[in-house]
N, C-alpha and C. Protein backbone atom coordinates (compact mmCIF):
# COMPACT_ATOMS: atom_id res chain seq x y z
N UNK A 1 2.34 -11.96 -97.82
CA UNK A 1 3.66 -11.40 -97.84
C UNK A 1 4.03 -10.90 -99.23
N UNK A 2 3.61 -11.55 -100.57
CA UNK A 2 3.96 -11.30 -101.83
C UNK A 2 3.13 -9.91 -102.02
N UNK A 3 1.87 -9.19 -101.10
CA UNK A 3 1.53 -8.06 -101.58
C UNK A 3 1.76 -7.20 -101.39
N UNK A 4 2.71 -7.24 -99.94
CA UNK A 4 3.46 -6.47 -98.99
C UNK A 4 4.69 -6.39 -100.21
N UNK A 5 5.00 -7.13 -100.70
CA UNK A 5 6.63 -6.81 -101.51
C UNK A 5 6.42 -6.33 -103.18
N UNK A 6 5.02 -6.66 -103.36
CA UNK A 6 4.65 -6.07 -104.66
C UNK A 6 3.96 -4.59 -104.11
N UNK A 7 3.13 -4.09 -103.33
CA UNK A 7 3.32 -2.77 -103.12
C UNK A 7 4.30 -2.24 -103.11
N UNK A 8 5.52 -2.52 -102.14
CA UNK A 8 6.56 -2.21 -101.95
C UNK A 8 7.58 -1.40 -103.19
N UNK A 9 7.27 -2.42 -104.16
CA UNK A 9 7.86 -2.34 -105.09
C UNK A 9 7.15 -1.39 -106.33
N UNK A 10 6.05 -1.41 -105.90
CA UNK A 10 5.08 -0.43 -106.68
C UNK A 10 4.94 1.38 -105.89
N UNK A 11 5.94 1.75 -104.75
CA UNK A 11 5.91 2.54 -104.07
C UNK A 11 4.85 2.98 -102.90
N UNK A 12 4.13 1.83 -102.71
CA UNK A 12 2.40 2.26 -102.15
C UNK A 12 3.24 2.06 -100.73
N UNK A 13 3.76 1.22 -99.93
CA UNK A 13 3.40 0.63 -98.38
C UNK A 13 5.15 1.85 -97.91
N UNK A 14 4.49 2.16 -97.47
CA UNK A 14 5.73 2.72 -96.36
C UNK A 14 5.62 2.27 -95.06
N UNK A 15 5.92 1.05 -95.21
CA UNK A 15 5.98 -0.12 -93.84
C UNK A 15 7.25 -0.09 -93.23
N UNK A 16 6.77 1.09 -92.23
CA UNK A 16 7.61 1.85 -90.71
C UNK A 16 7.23 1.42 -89.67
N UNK A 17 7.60 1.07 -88.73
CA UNK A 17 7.12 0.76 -87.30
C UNK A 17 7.48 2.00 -87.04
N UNK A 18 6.85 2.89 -86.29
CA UNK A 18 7.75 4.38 -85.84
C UNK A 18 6.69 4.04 -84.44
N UNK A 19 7.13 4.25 -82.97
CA UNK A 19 6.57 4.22 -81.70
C UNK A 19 7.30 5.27 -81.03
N UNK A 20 6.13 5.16 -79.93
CA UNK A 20 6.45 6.20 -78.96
C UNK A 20 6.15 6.29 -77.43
N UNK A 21 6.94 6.33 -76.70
CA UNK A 21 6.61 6.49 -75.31
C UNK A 21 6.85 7.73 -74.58
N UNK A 22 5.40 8.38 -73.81
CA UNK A 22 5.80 9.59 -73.34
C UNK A 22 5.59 9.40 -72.01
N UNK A 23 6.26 10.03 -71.35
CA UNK A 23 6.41 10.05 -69.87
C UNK A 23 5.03 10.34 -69.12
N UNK A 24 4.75 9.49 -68.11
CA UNK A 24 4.38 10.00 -67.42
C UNK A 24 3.87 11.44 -66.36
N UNK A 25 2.46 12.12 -66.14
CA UNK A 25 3.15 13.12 -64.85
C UNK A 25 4.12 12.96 -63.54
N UNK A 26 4.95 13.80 -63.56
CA UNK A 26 6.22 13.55 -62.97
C UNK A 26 5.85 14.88 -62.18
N UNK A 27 6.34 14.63 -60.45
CA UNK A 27 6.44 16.34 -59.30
C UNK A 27 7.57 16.69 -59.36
N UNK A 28 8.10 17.76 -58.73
CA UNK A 28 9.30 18.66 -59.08
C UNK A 28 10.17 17.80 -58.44
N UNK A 29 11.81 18.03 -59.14
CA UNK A 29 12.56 17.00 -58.71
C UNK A 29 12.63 15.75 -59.08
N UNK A 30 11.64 15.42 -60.47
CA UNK A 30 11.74 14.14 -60.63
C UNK A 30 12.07 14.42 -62.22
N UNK A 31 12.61 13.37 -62.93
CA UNK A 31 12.49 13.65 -64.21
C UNK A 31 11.67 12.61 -65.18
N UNK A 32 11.35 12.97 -66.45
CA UNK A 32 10.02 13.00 -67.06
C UNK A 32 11.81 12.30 -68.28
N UNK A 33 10.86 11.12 -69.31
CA UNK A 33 12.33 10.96 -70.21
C UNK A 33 10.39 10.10 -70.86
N UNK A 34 11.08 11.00 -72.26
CA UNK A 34 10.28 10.37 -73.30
C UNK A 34 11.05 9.36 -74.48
N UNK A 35 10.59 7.97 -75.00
CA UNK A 35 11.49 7.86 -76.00
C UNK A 35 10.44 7.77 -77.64
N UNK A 36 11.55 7.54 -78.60
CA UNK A 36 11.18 7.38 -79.56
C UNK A 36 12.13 6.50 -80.80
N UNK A 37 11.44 5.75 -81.50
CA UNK A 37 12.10 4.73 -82.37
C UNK A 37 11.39 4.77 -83.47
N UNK A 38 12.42 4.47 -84.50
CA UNK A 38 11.16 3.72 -85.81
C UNK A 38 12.49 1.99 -86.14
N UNK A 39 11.73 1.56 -86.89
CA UNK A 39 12.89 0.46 -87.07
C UNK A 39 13.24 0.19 -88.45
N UNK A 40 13.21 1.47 -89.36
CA UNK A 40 13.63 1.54 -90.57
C UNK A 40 14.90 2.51 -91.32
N UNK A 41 15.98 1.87 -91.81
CA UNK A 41 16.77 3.05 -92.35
C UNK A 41 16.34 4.21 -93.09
N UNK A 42 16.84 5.15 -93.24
CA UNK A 42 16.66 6.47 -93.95
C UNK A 42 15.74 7.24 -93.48
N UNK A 43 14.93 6.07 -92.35
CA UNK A 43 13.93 7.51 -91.26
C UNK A 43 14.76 8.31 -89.97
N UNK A 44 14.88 8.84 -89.96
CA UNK A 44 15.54 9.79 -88.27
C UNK A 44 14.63 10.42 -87.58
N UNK A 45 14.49 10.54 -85.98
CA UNK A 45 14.19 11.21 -85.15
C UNK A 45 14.50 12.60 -85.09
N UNK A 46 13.46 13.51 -84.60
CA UNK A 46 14.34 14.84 -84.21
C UNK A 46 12.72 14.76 -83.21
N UNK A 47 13.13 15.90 -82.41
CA UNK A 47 12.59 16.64 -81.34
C UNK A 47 12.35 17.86 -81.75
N UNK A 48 11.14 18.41 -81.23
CA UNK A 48 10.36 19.71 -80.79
C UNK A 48 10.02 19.66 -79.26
N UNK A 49 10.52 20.77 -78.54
CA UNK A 49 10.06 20.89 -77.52
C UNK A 49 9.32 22.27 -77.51
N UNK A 50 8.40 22.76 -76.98
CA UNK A 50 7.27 23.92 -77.17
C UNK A 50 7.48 24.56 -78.53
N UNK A 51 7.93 23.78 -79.49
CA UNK A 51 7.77 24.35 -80.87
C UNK A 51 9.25 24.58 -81.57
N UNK A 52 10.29 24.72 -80.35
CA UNK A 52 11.30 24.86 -80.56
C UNK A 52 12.31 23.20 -80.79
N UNK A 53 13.30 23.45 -81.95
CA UNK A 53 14.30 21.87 -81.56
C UNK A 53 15.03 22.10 -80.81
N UNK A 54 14.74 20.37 -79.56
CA UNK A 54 15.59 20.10 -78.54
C UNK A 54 17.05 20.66 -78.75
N UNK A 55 17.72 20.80 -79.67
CA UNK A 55 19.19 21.23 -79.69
C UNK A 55 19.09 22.79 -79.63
N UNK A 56 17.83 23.82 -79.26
CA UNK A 56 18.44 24.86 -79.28
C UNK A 56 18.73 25.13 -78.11
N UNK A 57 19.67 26.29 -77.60
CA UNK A 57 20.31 27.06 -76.84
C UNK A 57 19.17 27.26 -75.59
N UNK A 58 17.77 27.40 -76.17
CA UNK A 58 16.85 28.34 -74.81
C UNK A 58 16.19 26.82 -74.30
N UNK A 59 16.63 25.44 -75.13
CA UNK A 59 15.54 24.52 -74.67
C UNK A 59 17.10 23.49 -73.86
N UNK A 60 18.19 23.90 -74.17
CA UNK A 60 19.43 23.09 -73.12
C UNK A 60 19.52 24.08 -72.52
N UNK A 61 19.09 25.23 -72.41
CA UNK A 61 19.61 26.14 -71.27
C UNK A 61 18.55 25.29 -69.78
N UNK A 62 17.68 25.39 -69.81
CA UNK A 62 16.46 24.46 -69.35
C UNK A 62 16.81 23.21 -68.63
N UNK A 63 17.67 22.45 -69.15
CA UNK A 63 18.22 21.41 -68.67
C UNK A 63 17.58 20.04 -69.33
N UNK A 64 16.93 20.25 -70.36
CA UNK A 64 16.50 19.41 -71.31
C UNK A 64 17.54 18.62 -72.00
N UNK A 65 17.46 17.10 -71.95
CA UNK A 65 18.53 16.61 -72.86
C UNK A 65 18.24 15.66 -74.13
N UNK A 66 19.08 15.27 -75.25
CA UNK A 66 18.59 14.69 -76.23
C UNK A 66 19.67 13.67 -76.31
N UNK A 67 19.03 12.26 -76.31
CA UNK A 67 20.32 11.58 -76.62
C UNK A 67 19.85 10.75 -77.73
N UNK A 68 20.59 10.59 -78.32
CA UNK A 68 20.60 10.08 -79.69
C UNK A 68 19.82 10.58 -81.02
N UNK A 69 19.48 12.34 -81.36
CA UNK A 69 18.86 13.05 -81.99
C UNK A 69 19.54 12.63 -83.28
N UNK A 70 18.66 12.61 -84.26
CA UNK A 70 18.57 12.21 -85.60
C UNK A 70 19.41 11.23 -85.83
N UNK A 71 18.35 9.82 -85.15
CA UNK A 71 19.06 8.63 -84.96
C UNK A 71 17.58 8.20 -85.17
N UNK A 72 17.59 6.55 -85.03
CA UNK A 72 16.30 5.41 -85.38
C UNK A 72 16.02 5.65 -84.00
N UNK A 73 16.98 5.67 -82.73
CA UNK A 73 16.52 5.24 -81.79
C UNK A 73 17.34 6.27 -80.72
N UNK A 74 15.94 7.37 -79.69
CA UNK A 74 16.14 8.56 -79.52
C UNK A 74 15.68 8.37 -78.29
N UNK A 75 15.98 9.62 -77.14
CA UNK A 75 15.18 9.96 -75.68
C UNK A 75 15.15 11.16 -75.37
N UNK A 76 14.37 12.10 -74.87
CA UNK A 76 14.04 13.35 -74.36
C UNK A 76 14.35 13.14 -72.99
N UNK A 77 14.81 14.14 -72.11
CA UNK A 77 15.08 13.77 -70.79
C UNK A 77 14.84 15.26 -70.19
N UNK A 78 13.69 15.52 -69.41
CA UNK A 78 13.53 16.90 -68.90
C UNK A 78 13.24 17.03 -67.54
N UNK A 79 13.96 17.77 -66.93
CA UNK A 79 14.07 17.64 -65.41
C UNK A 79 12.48 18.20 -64.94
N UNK A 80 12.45 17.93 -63.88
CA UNK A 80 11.04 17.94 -63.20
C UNK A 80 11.00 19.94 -62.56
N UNK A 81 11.35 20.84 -63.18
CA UNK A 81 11.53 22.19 -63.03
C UNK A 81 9.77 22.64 -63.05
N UNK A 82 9.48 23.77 -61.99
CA UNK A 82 7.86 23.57 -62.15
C UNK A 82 7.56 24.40 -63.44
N UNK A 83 8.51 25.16 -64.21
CA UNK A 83 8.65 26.42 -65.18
C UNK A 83 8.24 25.77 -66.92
N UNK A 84 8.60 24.30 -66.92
CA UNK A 84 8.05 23.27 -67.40
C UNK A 84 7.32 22.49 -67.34
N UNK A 85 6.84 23.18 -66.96
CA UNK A 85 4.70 22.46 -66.50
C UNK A 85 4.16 22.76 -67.84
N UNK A 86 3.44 21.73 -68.19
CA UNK A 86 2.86 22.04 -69.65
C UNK A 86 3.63 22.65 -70.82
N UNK A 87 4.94 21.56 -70.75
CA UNK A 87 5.74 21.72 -71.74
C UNK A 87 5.03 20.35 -72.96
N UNK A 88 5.01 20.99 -74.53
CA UNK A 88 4.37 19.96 -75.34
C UNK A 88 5.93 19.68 -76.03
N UNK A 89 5.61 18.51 -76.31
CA UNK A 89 6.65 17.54 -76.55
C UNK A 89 6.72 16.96 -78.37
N UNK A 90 7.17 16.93 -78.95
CA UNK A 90 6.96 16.56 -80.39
C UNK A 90 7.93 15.30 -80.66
N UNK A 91 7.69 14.32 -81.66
CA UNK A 91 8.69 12.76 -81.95
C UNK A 91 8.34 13.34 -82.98
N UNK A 92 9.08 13.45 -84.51
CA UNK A 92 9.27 13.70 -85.53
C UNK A 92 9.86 12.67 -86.12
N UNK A 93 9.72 11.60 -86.93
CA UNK A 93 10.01 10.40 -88.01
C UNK A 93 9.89 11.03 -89.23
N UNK A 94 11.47 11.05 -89.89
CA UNK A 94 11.07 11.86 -91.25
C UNK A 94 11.85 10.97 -92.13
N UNK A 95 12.14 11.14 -93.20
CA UNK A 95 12.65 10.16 -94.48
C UNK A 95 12.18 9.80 -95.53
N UNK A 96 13.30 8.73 -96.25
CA UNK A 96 12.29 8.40 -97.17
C UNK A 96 12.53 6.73 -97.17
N UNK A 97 11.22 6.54 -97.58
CA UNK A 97 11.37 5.00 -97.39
C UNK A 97 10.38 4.36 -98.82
N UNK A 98 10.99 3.51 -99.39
CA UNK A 98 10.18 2.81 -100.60
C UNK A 98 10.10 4.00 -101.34
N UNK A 99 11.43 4.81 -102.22
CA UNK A 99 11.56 6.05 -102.34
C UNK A 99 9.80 6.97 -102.65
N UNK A 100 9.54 6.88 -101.37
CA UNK A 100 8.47 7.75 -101.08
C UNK A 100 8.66 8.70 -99.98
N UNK A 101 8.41 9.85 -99.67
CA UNK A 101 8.93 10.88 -98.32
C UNK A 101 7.96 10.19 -96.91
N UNK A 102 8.57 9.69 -95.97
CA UNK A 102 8.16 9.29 -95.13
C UNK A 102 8.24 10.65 -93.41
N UNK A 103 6.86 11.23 -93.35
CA UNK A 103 6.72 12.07 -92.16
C UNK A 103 5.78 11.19 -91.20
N UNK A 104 5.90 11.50 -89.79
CA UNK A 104 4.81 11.06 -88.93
C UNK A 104 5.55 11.24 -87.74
N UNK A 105 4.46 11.92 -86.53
CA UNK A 105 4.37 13.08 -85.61
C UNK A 105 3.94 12.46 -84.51
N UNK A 106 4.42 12.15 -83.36
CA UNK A 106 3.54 12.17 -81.88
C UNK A 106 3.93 12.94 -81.10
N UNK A 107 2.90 13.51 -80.50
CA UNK A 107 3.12 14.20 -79.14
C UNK A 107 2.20 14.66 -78.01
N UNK A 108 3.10 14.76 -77.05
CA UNK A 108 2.32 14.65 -75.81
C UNK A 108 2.57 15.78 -75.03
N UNK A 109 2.06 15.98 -73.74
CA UNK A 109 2.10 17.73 -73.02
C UNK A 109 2.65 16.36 -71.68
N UNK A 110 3.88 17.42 -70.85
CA UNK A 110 4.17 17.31 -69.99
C UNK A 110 3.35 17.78 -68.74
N UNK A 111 3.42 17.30 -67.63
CA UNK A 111 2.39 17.80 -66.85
C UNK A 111 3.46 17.75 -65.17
N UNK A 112 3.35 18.59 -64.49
CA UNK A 112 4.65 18.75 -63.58
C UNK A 112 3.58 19.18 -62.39
């Protein structure tokens, strides 16, 4: 534990839990809800959906929803539409932590 708090303190460990759960294939009519967490302050969530962020205009026109975006603790929620078949999905953990810049990325392809 003392090397965990002497890195720490030396800027080396950016000790983040950041996880991720992606949905399942889901058939039309059903919905697909991905989440994402880290359990550290000064990191936040954001979303990419096909490259685009969940908050734009062409990805809620869609019926895509985001609840709790640039928060520790986030969900993607995308209706089972077949037009979103092989929609790729992005979890974005950004910040800074142990003032070091803390990034790290999962993602998964929807499958409808």
């Amino acid at each position: 534990m003392s090397i965990i708090i002497l890195l720490s303190l030396l800027g080396v460990c950016n000790c983040v839990q950041f996880s991720f759960i992606p949905s399942q294939a889901i058939t039309i009519q059903q919905t697909a809800v991905y989440k994402c967490s880290v359990d550290t302050k000064g990191v936040v969530i954001t979303w990419l959906v096909n490259g685009n962020s969940s908050t734009d205009s062409s990805i809620t026109n869609l019926g895509i929803i985001t609840y709790g975006a640039a928060t520790q603790n986030t969900s993607l929620t995308i209706p089972g539409n077949p037009e979103l078949n092989n929609t790729i999905v992005i979890c974005i953990a950004s910040g800074r932590v142990d003032m070091m810049d803390y990034h790290n990325s999962h993602e998964a392809t929807l499958f409808i």
